[in-house]
C-alpha atoms as a PDB file:
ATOM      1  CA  UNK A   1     -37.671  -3.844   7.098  1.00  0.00           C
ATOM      2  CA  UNK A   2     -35.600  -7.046   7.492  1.00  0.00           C
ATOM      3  CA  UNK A   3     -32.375  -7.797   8.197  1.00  0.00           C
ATOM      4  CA  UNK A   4     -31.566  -8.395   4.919  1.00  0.00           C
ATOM      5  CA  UNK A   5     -32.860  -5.368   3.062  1.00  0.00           C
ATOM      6  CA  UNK A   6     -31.093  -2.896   5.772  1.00  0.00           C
ATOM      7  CA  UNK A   7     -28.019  -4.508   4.520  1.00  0.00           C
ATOM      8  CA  UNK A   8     -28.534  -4.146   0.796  1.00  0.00           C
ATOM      9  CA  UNK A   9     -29.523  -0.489   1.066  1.00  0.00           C
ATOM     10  CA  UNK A  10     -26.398   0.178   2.910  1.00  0.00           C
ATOM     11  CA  UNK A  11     -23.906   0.734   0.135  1.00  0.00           C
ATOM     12  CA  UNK A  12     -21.054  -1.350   0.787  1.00  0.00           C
ATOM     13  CA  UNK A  13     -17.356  -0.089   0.665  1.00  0.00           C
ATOM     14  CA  UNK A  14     -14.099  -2.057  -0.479  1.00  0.00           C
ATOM     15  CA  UNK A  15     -11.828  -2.446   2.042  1.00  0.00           C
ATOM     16  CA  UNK A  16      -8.916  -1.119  -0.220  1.00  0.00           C
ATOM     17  CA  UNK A  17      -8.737  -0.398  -3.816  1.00  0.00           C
ATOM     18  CA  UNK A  18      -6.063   0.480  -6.368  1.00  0.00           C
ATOM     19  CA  UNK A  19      -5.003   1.723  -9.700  1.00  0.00           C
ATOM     20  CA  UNK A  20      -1.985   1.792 -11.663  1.00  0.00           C
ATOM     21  CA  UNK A  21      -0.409   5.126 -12.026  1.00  0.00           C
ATOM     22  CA  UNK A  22       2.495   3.964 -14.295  1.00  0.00           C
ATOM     23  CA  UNK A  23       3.856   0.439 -15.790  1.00  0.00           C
ATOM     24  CA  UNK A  24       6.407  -0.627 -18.001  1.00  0.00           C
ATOM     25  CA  UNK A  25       8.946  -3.755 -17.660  1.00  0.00           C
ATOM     26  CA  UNK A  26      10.420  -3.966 -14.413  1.00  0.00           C
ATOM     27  CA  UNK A  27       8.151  -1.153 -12.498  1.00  0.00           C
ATOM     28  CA  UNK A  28       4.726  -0.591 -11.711  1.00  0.00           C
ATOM     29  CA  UNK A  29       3.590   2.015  -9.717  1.00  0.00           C
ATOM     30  CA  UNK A  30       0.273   1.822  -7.668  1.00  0.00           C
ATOM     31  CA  UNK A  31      -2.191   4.326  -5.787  1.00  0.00           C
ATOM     32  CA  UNK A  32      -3.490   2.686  -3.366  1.00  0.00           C
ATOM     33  CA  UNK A  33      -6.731   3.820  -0.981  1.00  0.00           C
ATOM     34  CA  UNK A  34      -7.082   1.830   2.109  1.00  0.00           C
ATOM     35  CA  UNK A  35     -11.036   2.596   3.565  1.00  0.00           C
ATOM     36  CA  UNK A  36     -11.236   3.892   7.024  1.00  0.00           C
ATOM     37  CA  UNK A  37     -11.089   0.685   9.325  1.00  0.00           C
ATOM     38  CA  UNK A  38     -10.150  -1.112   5.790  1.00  0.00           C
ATOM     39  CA  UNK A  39      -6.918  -3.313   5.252  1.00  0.00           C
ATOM     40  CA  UNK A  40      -4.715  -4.698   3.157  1.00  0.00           C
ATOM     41  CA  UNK A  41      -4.059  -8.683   4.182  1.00  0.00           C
ATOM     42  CA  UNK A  42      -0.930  -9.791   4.482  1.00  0.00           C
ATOM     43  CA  UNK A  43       1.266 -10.488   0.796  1.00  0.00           C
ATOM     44  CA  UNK A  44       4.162  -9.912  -0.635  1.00  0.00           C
ATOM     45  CA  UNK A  45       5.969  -8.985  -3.737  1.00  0.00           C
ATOM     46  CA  UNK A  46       8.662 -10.477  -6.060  1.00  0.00           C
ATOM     47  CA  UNK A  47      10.480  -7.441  -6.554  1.00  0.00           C
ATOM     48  CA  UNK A  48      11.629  -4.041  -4.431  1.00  0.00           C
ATOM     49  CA  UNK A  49       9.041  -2.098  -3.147  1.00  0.00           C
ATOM     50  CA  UNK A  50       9.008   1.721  -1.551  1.00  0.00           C
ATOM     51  CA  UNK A  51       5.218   2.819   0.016  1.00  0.00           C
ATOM     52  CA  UNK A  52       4.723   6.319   0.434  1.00  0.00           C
ATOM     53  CA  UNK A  53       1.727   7.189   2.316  1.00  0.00           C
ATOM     54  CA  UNK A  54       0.405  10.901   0.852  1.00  0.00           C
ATOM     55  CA  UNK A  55      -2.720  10.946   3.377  1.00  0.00           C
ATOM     56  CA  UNK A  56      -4.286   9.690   6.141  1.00  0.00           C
ATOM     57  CA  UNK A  57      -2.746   7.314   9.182  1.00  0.00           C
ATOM     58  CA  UNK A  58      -2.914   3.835   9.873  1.00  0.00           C
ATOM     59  CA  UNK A  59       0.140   0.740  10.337  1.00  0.00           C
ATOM     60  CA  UNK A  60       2.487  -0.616   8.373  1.00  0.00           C
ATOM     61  CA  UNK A  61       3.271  -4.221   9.653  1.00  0.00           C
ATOM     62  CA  UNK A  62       6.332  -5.691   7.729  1.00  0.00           C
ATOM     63  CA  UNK A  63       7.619  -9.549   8.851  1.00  0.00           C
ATOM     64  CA  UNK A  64       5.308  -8.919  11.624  1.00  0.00           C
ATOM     65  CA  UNK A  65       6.502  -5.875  13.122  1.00  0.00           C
ATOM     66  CA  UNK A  66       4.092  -3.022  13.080  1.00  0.00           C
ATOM     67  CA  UNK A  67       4.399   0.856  12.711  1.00  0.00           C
ATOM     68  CA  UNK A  68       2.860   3.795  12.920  1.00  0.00           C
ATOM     69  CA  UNK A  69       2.692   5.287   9.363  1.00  0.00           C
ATOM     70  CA  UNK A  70       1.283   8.790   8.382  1.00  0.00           C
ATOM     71  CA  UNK A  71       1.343  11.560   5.482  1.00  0.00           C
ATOM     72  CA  UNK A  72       5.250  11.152   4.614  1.00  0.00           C
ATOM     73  CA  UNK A  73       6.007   7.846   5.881  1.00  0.00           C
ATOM     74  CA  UNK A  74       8.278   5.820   3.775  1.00  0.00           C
ATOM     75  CA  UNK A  75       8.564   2.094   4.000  1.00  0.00           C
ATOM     76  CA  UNK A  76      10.848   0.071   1.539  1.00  0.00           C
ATOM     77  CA  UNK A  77      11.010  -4.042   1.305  1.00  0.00           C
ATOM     78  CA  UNK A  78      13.263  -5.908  -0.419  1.00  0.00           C
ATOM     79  CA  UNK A  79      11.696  -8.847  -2.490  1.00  0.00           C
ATOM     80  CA  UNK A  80       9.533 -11.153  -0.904  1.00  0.00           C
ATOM     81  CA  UNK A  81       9.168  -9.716   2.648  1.00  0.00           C
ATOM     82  CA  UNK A  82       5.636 -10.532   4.126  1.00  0.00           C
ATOM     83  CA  UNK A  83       3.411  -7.161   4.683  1.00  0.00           C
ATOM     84  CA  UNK A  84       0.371  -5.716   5.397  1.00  0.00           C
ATOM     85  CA  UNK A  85      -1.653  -2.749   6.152  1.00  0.00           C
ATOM     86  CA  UNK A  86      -4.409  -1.061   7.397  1.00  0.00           C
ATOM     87  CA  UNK A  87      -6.383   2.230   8.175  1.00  0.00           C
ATOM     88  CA  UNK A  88      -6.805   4.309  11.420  1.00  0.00           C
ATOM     89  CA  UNK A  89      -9.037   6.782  12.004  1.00  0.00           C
ATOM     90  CA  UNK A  90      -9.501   8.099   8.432  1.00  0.00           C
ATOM     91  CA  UNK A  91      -9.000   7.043   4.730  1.00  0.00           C
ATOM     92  CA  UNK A  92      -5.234   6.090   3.931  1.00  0.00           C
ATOM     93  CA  UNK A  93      -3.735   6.731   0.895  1.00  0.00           C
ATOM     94  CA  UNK A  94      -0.137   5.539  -0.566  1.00  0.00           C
ATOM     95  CA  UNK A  95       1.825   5.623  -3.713  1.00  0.00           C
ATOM     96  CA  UNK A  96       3.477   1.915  -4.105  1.00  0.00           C
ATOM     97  CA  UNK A  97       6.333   1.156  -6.412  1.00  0.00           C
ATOM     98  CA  UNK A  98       7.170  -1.804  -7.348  1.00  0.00           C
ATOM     99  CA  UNK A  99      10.508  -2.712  -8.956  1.00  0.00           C
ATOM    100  CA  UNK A 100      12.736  -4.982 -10.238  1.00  0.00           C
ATOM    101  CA  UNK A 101      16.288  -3.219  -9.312  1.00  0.00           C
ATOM    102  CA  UNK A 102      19.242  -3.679 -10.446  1.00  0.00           C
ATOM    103  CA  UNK A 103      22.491  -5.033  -8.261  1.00  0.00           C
ATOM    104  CA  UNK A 104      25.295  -4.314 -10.239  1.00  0.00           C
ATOM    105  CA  UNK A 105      26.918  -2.058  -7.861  1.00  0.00           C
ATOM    106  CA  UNK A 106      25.926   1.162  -9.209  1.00  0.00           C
ATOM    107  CA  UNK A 107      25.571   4.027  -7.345  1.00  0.00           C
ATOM    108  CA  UNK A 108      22.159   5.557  -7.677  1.00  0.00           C
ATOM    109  CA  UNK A 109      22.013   9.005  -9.087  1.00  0.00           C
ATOM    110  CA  UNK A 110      19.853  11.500 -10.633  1.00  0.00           C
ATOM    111  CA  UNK A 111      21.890  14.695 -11.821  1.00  0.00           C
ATOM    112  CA  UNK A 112      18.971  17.336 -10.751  1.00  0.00           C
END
């Protein structure tokens, strides 16, 4: 078999993929899957955003610092801070929102 035809019969996986859970003006919210060894280059967004990872372990790097992030790891960025990501060990799996928030002062409440 050649070189070539090993590599089409091995099935090839996306390094990351995503779908929206929820969107309306001013929010989306993303899952996000990150492959094992897989990555997320670095970006950014024009709004808020708060990661929460749900499963697996990999690192967060935000402005070029990097961290350790795991089931219940939080990381929040204000608008346009550069970040990336990537997978350790096993598949890694986040819930992203992204929003536009406001800054009138408010104090942030629920009432539950």
């Amino acid at each position: 078999m050649t070189r070539e035809a090993e590599e089409a019969a091995v099935p090839s996986k996306a390094a990351f993929g995503k779908s929206v859970v929820a969107e309306r003006e001013g929010l989306k919210v993303v899952r996000l899957t990150v492959s094992v060894g897989g990555a997320v280059p670095e970006h950014h967004a024009n709004v808020d955003v708060v990661a929460v990872v749900t499963r697996g372990r990999g690192f967060f790097t935000v402005e070029g610092v990097e961290r350790a992030i795991s089931a219940g790891s939080v990381v929040e960025m204000r608008p346009r801070v550069r970040h990336s990501l990537r997978a350790d060990g096993e598949e890694l799996e986040l819930v992203v929102v992204h929003a536009r928030l406001a800054s009138d002062g408010a104090s942030t409440q629920c009432g539950a």
